[in-house]
C-alpha atoms as a PDB file:
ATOM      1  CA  UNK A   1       0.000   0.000   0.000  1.00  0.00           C
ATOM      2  CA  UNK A   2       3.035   2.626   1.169  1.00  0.00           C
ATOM      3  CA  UNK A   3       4.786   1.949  -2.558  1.00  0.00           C
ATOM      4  CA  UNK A   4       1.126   2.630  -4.507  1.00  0.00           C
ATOM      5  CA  UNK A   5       1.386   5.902  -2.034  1.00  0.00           C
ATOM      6  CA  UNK A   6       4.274   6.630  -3.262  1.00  0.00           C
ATOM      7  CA  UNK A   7       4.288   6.410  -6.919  1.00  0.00           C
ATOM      8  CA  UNK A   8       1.051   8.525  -6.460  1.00  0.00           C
ATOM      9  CA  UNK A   9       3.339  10.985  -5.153  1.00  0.00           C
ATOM     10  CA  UNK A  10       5.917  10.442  -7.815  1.00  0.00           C
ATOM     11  CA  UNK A  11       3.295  10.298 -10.793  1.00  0.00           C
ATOM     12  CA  UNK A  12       1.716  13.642  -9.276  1.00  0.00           C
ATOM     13  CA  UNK A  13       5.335  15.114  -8.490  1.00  0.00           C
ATOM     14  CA  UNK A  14       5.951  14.308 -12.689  1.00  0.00           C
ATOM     15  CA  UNK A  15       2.996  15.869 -13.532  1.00  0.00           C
ATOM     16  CA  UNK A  16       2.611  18.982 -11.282  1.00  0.00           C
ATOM     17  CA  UNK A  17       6.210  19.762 -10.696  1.00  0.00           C
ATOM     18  CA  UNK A  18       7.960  18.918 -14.165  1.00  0.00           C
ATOM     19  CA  UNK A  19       4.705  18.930 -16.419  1.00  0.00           C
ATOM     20  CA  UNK A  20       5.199  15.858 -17.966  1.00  0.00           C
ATOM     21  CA  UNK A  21       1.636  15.102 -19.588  1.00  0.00           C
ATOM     22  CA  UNK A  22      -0.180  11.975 -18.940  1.00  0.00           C
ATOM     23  CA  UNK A  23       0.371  10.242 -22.570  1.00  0.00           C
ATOM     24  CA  UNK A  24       4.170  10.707 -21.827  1.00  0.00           C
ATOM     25  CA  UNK A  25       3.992   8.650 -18.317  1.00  0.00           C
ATOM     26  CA  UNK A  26       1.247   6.521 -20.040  1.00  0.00           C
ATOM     27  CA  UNK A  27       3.732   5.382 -22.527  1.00  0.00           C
ATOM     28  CA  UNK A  28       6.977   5.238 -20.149  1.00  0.00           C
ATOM     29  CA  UNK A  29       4.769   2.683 -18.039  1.00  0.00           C
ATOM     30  CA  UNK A  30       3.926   0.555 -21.355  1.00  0.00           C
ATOM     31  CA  UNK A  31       7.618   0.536 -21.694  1.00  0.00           C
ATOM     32  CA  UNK A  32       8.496  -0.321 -18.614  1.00  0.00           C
ATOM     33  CA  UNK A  33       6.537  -3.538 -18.394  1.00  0.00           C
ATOM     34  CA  UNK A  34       9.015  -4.728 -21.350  1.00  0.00           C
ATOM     35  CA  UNK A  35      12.318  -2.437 -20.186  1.00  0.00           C
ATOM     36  CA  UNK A  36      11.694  -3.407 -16.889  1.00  0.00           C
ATOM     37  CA  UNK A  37      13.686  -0.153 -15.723  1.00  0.00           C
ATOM     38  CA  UNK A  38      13.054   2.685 -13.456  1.00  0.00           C
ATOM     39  CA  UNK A  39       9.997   4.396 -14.548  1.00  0.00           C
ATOM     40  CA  UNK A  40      12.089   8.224 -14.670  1.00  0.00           C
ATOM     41  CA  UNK A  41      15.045   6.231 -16.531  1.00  0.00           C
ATOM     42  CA  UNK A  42      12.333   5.423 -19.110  1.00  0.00           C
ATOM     43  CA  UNK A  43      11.061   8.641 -19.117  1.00  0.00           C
ATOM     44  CA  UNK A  44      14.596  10.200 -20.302  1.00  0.00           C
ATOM     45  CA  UNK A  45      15.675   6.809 -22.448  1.00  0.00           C
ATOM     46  CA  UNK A  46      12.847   7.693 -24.618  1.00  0.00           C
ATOM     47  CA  UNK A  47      13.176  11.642 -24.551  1.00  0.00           C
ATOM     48  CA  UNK A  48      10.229  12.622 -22.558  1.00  0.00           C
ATOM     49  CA  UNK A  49      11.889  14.328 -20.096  1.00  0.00           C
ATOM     50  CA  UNK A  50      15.613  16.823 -20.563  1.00  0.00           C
ATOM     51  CA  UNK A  51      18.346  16.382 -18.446  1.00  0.00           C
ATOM     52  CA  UNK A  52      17.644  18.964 -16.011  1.00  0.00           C
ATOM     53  CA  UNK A  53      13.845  17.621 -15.521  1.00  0.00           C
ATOM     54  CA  UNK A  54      15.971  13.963 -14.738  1.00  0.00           C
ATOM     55  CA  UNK A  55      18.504  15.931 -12.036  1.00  0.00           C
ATOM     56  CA  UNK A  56      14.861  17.377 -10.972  1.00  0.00           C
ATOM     57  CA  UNK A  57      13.711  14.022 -10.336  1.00  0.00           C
ATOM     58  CA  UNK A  58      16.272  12.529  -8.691  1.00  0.00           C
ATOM     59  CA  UNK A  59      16.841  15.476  -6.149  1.00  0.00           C
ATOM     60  CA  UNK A  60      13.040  15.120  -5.031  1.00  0.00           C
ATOM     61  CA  UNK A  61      13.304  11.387  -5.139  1.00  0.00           C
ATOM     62  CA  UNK A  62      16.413  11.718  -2.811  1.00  0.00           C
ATOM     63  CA  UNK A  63      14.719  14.072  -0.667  1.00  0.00           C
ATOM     64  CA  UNK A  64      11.980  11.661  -0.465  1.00  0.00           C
ATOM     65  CA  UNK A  65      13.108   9.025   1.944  1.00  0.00           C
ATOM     66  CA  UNK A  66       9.985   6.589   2.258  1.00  0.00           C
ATOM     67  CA  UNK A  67      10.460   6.344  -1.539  1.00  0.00           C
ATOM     68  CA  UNK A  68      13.935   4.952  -0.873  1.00  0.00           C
ATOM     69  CA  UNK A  69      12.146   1.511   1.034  1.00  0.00           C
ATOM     70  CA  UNK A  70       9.783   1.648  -2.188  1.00  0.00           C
ATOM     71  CA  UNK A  71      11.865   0.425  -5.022  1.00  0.00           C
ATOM     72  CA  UNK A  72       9.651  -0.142  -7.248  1.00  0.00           C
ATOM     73  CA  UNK A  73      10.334   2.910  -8.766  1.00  0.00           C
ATOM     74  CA  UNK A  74      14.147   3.389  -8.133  1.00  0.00           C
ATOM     75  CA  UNK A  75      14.171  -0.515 -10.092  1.00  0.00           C
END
């Protein structure tokens, strides 16, 4: 239940924060099921989010320290 939370909180941290839209994190997810990556790896692999958005991402998910028992989305 704590890791849905969580990617809640990611998802909506993607979306608010860095404006990704929902077809971009729509098709990162289809990707992942085959890539079997981390979801904001994805994201960048495929060009849906810059550089800086990916530093963005990985300062909050540092700063978010119940995401690091979650991996889920740090596999």
């Amino acid at each position: 239940m704590e890791c849905a939370q969580n990617k809640t909180e990611f998802i909506n941290f993607l979306q608010g924060e860095l404006d990704i839209s929902d077809d971009a994190i729509a098709v990162a997810l289809r990707h992942r099921e085959q890539d079997a990556g981390p979801l904001h790896m994805i994201l960048w692999q495929y060009g849906l989010v810059s550089l800086e958005q990916l530093q963005q991402i990985f300062d909050w998910l540092e700063s978010s320290t119940s995401l690091k028992f979650c991996s889920p989305l740090l596999e």
